[in-house]
N, C-alpha and C. Protein backbone atom coordinates (compact mmCIF):
# COMPACT_ATOMS: atom_id res chain seq x y z
N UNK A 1 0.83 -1.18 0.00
CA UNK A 1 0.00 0.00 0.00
C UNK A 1 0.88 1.25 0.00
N UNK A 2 0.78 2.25 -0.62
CA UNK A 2 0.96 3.33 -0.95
C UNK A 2 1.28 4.09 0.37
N UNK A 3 2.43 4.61 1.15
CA UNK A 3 2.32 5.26 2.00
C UNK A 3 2.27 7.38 1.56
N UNK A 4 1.41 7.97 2.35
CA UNK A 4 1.37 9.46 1.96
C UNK A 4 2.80 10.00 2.43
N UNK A 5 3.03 11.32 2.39
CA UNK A 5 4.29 11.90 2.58
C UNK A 5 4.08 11.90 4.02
N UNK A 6 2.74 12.78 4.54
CA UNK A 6 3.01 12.34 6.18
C UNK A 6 3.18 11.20 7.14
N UNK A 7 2.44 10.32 6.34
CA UNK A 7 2.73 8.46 6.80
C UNK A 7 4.28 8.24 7.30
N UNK A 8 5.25 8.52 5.79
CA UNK A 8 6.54 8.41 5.58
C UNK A 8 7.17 9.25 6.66
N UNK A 9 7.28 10.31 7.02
CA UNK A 9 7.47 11.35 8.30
C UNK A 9 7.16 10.74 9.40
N UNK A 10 5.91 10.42 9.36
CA UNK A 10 5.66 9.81 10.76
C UNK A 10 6.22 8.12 11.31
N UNK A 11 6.85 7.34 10.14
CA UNK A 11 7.59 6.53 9.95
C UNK A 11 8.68 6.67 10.79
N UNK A 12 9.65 7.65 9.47
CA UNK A 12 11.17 7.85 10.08
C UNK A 12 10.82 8.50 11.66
N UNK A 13 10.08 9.29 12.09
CA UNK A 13 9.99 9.65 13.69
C UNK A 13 10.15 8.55 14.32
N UNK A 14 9.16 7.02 14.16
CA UNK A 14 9.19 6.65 15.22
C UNK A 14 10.56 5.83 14.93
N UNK A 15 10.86 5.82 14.46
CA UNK A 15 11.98 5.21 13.63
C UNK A 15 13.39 6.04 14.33
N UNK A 16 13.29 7.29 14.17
CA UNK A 16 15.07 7.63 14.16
C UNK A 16 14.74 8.95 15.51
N UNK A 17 13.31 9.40 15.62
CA UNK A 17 13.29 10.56 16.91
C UNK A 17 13.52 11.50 16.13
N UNK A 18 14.28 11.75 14.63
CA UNK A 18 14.40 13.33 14.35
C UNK A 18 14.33 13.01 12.72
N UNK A 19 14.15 14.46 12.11
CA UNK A 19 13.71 14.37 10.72
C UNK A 19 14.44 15.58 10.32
N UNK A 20 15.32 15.70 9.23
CA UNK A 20 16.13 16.80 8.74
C UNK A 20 15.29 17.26 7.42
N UNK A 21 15.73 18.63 7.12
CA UNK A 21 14.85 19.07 5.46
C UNK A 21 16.22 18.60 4.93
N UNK A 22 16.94 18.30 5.04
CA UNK A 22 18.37 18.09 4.14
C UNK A 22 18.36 16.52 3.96
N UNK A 23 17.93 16.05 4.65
CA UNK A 23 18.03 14.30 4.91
C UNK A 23 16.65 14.04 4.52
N UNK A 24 15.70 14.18 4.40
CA UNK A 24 14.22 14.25 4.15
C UNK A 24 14.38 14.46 2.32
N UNK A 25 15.10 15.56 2.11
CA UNK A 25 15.35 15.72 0.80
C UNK A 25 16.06 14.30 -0.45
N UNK A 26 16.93 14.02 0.42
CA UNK A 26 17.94 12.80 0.07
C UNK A 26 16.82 11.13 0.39
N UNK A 27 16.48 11.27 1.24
CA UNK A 27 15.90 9.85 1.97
C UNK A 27 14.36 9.81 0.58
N UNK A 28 13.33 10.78 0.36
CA UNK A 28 12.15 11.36 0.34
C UNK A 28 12.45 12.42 -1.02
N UNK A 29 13.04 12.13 -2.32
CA UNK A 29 12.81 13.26 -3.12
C UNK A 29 11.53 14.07 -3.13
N UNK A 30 10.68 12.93 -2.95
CA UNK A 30 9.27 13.63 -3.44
C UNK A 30 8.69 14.32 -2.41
N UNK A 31 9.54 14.46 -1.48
CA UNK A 31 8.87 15.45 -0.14
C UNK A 31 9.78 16.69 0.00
N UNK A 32 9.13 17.75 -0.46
CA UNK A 32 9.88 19.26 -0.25
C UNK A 32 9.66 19.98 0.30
N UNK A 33 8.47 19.96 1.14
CA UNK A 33 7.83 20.82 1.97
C UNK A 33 7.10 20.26 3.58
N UNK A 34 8.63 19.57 3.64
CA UNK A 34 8.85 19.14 5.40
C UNK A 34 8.27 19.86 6.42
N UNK A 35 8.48 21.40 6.28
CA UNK A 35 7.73 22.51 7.31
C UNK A 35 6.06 22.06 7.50
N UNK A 36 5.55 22.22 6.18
CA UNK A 36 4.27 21.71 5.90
C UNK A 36 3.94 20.85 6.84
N UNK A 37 4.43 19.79 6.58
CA UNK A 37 4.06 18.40 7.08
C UNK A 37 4.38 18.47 8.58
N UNK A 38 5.35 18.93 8.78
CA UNK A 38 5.87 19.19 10.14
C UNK A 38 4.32 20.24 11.10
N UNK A 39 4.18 20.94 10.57
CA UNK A 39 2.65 21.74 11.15
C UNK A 39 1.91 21.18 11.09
N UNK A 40 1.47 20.19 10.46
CA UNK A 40 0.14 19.20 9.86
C UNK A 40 0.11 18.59 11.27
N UNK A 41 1.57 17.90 11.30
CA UNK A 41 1.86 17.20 12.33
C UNK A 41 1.97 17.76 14.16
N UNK A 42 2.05 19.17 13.85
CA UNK A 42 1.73 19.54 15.45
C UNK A 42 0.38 20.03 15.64
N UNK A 43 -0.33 20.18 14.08
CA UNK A 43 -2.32 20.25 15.02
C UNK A 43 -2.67 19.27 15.03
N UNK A 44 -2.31 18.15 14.70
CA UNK A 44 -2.59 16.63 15.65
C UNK A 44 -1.81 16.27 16.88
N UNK A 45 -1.12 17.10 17.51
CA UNK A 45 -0.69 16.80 18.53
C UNK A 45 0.88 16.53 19.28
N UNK A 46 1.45 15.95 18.30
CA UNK A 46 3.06 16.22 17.79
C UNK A 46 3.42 17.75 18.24
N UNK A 47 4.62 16.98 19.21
CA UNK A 47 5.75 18.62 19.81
C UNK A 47 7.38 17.97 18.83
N UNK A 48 7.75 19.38 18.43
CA UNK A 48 8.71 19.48 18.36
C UNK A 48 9.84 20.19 19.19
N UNK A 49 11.45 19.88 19.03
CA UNK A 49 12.64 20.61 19.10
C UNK A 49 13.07 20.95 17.76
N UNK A 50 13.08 22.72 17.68
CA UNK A 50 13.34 22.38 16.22
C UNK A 50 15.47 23.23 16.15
N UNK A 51 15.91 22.80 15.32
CA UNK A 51 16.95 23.55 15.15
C UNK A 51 17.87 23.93 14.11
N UNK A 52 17.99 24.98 13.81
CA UNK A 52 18.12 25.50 12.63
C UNK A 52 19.47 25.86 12.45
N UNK A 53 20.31 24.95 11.30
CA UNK A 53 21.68 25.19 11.41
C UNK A 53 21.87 25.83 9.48
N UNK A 54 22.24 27.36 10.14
CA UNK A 54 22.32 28.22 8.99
C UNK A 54 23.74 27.80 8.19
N UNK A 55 24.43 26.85 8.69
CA UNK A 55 25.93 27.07 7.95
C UNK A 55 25.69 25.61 6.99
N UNK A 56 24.96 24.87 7.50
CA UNK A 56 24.75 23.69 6.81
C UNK A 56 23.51 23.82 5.61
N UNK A 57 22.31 25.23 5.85
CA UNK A 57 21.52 25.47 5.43
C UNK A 57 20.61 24.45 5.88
N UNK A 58 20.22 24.03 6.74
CA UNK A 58 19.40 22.32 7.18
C UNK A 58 18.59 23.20 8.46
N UNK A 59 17.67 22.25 8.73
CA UNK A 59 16.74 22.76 9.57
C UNK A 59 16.13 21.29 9.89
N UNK A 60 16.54 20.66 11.54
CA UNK A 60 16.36 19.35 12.15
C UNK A 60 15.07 19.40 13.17
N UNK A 61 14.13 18.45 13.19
CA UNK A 61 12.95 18.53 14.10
C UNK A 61 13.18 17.02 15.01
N UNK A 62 12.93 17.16 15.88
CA UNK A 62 13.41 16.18 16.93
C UNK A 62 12.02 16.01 17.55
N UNK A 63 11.51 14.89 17.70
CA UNK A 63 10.15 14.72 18.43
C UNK A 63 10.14 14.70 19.77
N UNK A 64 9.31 15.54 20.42
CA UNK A 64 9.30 15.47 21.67
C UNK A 64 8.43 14.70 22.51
N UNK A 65 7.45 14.44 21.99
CA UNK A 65 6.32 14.07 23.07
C UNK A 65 5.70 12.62 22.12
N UNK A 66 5.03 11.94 22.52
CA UNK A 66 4.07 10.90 21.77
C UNK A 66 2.75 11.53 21.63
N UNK A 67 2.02 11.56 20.50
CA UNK A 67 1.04 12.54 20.35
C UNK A 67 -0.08 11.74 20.97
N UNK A 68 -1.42 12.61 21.13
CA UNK A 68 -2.39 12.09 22.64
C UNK A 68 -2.90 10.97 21.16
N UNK A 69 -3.42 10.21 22.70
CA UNK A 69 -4.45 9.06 22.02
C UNK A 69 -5.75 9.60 21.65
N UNK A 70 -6.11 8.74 20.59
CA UNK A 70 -7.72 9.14 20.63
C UNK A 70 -8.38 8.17 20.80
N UNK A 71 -9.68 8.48 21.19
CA UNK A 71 -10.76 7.47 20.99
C UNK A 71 -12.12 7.85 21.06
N UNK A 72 -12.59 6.70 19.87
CA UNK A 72 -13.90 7.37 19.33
C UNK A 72 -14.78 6.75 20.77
N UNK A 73 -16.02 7.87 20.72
CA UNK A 73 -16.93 7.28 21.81
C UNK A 73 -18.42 7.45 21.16
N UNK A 74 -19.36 6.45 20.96
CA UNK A 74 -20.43 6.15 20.16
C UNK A 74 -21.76 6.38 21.34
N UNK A 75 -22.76 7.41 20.87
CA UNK A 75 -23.64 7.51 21.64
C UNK A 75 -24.95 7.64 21.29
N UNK A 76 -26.11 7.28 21.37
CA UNK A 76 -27.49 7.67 21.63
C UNK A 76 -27.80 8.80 22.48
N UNK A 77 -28.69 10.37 21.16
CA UNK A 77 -28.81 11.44 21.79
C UNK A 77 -30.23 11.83 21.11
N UNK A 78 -31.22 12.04 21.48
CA UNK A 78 -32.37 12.03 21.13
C UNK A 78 -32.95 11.50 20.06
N UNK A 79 -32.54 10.00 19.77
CA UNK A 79 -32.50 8.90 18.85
C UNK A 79 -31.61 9.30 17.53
N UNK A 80 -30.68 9.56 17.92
CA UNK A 80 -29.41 9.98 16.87
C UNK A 80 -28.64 9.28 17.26
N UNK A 81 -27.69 8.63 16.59
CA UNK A 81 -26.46 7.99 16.84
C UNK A 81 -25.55 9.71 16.80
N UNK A 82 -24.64 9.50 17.46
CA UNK A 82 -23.84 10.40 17.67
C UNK A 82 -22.18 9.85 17.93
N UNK A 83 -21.23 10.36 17.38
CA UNK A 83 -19.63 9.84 17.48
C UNK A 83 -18.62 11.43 17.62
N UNK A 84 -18.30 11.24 18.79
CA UNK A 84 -17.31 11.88 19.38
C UNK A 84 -15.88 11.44 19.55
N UNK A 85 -14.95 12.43 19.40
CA UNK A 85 -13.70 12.14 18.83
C UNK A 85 -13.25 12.36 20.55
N UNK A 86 -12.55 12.26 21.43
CA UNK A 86 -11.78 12.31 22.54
C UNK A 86 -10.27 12.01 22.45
N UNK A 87 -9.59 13.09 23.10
CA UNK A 87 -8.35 12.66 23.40
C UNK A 87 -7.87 12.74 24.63
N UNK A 88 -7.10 11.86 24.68
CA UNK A 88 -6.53 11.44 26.19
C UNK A 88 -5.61 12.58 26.52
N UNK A 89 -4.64 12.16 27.35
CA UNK A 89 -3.99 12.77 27.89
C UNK A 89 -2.62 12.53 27.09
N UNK A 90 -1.54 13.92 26.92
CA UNK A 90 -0.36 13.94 26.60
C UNK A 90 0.47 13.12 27.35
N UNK A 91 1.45 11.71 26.67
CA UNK A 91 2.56 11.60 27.45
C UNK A 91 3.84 11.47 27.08
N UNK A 92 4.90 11.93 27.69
CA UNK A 92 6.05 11.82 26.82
C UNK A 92 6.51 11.17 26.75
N UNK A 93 7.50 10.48 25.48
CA UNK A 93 8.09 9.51 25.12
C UNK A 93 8.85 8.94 26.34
């Protein structure tokens, strides 16, 4: 199956803890817009360390946290099915 560019990101994280635009470039031709994905990835919950090394021109994101769990919760509300998204609590790696 076909993995998306953020799939692949969220791969190498759990995989290596950090993700470079310079190494992302090399590893991932078809991914050029790491920042992107990198934001995608912190309004789901994902913390970064980020650090920006101007002499190398590279810019490294280091994961900080394990992003919250979710879980769906299924309910009866004035004969409606109803599905609510919940998330747990943040914990760190």
């Amino acid at each position: 199956m076909h993995k998306s560019q953020k799939q692949r990101i969220i791969a190498k994280l759990k995989r290596d803890g950090t993700v470079s635009r310079n190494g992302c470039l090399s590893q991932f031709p078809a991914i050029t817009r790491l920042g992107a994905i990198i934001q995608s990835l912190e309004d789901d919950g994902y913390e970064f360390k980020v650090n920006n090394w101007k002499k190398e021109k590279d810019c490294i994101y280091t994961w900080t946290n394990k992003p919250p769990e979710k879980e769906i919760i299924i309910y009866e509300k004035d004969g409606i099915m109803v599905a609510r998204e919940v998330i747990k609590q943040n914990t760190l790696i």
